[in-house]
N, C-alpha and C. Protein backbone atom coordinates (compact mmCIF):
# COMPACT_ATOMS: atom_id res chain seq x y z
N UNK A 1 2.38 11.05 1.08
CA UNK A 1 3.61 10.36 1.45
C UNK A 1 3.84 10.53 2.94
N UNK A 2 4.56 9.34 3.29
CA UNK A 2 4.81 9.53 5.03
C UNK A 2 5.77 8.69 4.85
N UNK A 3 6.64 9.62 5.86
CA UNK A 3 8.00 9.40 6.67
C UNK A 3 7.82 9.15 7.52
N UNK A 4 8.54 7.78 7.85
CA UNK A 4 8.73 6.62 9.40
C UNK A 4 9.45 7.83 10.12
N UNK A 5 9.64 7.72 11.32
CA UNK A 5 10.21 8.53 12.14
C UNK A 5 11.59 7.52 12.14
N UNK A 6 12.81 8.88 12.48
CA UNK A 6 14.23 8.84 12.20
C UNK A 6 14.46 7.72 13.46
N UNK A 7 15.60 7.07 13.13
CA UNK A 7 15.63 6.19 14.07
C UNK A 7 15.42 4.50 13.73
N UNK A 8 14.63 4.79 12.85
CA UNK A 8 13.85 3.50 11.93
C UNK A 8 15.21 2.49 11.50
N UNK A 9 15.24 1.27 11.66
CA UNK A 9 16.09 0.32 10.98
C UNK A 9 14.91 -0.50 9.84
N UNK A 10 15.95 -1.07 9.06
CA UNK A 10 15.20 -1.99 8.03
C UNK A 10 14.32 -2.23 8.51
N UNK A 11 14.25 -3.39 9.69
CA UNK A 11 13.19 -4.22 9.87
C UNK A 11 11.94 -3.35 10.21
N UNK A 12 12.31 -2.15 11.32
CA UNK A 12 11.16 -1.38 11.50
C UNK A 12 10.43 -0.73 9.79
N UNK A 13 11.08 -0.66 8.78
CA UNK A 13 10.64 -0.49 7.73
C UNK A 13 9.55 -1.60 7.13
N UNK A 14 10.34 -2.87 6.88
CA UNK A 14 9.82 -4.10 6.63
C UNK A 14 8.26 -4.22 7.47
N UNK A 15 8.35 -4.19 8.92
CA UNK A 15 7.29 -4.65 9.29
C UNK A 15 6.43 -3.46 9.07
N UNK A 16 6.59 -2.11 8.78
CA UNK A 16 5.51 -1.17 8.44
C UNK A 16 5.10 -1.59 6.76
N UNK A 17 5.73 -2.12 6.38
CA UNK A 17 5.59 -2.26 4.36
C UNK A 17 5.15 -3.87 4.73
N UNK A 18 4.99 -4.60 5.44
CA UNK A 18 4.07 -5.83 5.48
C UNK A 18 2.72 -5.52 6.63
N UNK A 19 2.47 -4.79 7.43
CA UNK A 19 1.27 -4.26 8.01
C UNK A 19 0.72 -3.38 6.36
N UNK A 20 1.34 -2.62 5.89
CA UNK A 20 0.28 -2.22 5.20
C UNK A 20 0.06 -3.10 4.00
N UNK A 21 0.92 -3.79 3.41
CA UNK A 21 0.32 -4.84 2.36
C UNK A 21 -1.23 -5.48 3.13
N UNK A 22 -0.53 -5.85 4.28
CA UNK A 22 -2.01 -6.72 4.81
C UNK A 22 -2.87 -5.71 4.55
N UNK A 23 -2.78 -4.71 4.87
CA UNK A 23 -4.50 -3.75 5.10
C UNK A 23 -4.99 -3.55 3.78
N UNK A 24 -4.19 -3.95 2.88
CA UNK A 24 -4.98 -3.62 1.28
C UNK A 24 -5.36 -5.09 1.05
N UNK A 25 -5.01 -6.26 1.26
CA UNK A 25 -5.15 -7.09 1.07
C UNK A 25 -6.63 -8.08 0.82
N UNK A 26 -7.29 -7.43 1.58
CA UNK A 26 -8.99 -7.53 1.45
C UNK A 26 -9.11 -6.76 0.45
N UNK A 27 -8.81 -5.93 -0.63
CA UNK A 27 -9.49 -5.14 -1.83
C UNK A 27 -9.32 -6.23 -2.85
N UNK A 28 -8.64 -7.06 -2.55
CA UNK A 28 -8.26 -8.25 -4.09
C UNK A 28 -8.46 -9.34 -3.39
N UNK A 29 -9.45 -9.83 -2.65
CA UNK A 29 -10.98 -11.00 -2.06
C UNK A 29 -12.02 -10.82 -3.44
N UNK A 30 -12.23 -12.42 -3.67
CA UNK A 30 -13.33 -12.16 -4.80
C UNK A 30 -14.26 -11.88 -4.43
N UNK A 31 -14.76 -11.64 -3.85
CA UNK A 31 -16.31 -10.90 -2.88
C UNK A 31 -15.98 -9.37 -2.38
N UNK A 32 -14.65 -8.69 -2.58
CA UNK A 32 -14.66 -7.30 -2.65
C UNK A 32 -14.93 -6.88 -3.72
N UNK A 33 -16.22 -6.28 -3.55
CA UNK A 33 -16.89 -5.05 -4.68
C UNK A 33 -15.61 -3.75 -5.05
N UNK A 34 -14.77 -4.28 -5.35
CA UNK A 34 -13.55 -3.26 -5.80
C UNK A 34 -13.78 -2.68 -7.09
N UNK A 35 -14.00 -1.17 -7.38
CA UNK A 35 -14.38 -0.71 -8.75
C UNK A 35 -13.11 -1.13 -9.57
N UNK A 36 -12.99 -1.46 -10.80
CA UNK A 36 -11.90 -1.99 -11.46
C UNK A 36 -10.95 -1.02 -11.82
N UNK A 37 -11.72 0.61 -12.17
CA UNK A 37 -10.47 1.77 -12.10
C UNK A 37 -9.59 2.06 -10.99
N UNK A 38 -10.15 1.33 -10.04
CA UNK A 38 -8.94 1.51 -8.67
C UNK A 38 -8.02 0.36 -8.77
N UNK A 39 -8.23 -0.52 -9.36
CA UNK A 39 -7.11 -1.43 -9.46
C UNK A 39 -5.12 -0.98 -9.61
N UNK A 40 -5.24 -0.41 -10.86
CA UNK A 40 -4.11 -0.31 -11.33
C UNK A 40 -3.29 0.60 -10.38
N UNK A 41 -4.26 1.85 -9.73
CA UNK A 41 -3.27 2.61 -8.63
C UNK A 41 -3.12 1.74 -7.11
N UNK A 42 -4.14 0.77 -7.35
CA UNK A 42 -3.74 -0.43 -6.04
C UNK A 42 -2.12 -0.99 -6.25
N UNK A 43 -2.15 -2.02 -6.94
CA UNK A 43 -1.49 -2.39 -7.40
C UNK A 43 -0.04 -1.61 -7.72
N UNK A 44 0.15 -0.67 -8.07
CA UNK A 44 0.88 0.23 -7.92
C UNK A 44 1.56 0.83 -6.78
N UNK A 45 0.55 0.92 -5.95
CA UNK A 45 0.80 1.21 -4.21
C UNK A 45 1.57 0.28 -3.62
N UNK A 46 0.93 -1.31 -3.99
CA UNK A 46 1.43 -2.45 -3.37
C UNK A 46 3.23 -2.61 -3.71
N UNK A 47 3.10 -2.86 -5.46
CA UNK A 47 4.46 -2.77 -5.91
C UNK A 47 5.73 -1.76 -4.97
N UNK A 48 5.07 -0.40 -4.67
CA UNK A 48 5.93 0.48 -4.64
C UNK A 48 6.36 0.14 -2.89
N UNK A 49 5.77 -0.04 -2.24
CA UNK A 49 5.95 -0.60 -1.21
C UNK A 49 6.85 -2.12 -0.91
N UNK A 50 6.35 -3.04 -2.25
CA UNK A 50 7.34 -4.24 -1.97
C UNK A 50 8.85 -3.74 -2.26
N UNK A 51 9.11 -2.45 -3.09
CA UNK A 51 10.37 -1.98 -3.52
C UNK A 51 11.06 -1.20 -2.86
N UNK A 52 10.36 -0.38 -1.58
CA UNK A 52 10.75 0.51 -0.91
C UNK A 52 12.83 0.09 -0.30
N UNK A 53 12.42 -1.19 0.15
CA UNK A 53 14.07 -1.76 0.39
C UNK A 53 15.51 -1.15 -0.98
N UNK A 54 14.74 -1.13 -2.44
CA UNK A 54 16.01 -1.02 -3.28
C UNK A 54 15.56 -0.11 -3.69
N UNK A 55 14.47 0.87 -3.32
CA UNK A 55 14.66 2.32 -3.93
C UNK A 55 14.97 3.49 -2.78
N UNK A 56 15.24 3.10 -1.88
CA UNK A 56 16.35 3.80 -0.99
C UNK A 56 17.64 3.12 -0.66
N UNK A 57 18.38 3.87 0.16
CA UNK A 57 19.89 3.52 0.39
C UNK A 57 19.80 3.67 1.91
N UNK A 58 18.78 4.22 3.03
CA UNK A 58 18.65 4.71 4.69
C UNK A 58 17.43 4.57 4.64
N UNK A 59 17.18 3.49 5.83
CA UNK A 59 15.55 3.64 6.37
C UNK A 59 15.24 5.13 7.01
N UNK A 60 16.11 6.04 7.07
CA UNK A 60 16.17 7.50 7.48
C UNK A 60 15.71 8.25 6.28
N UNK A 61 15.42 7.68 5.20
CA UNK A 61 15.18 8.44 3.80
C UNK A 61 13.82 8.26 3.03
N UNK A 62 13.44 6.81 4.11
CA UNK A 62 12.25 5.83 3.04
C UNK A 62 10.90 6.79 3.20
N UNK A 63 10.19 7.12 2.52
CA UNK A 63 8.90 7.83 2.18
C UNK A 63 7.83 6.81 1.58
N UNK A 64 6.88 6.85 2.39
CA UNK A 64 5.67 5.85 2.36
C UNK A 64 4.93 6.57 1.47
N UNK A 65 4.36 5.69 0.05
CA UNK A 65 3.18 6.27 -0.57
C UNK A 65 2.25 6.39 -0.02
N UNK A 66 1.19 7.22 -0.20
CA UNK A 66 0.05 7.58 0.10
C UNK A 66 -1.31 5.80 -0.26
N UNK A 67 -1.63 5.54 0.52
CA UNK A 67 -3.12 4.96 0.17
C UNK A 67 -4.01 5.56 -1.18
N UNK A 68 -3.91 4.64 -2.30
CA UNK A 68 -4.79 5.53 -3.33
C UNK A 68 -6.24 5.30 -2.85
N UNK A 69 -7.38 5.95 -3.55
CA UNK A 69 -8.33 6.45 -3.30
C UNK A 69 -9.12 4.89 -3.30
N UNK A 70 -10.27 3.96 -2.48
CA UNK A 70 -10.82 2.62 -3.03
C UNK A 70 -12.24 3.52 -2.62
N UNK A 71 -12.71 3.27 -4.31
CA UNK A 71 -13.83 3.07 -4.31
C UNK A 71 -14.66 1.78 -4.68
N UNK A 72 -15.85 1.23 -4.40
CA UNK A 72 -16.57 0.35 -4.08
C UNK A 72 -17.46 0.48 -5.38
N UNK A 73 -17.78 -0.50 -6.23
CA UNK A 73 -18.39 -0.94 -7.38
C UNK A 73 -20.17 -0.45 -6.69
N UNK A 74 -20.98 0.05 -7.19
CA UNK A 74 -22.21 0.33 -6.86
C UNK A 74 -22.98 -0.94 -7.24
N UNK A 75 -23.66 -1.28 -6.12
CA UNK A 75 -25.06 -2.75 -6.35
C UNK A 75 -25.87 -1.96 -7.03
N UNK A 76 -26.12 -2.94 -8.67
CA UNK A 76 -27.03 -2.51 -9.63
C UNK A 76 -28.59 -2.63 -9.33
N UNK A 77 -28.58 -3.71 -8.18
CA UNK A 77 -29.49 -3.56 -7.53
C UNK A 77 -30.38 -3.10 -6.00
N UNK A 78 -29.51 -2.00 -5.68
CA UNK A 78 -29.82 -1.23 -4.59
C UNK A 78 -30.60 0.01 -5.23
C-alpha cells in the first residue's frame, strides 16, 4: 500500500488512480500472455482503485493498493 503525500486534492488522487489504470492496461491486450490466475487479483486492483473516491472521506487518508504479482503464461513452445 502507498500513501500520496499529504497535501494531495481529489484530482491529484484521480490523476494518480488513472496513470495507474493505464499501466495495467496492457495485461488485458489479447496478445498479452497474461497467466489466467493473475487475473482475478488484477481486476481486483483495478476495481479497488476505480473506488478509491467513495472508500475514503480525505485525499489525506487515500492508501494505494499494492500492484499484484503478473505473471506471464509460459510458450509451450520455447
Amino acid at each position: 500500500m502507498l500513501r500520496i503525500r499529504n497535501g494531495g486534492s481529489w484530482e491529484d488522487i484521480q490523476q494518480e488512480v488513472a496513470r495507474r489504470l493505464a499501466a495495467t492496461d496492457r495485461y488485458y491486450l489479447p496478445d498479452f500472455p497474461l497467466d489466467p490466475a493473475c487475473r482475478p487479483a488484477l481486476d481486483a486492483y483495478r476495481q479497488t482503485l476505480r473506488n478509491i473516491n467513495r472508500t475514503f472521506e480525505s485525499p489525506d487518508e487515500v492508501v494505494f493498493p499494492t500492484l499484484p504479482e503478473i505473471k506471464k503464461v509460459r510458450n509451450a513452445d520455447a
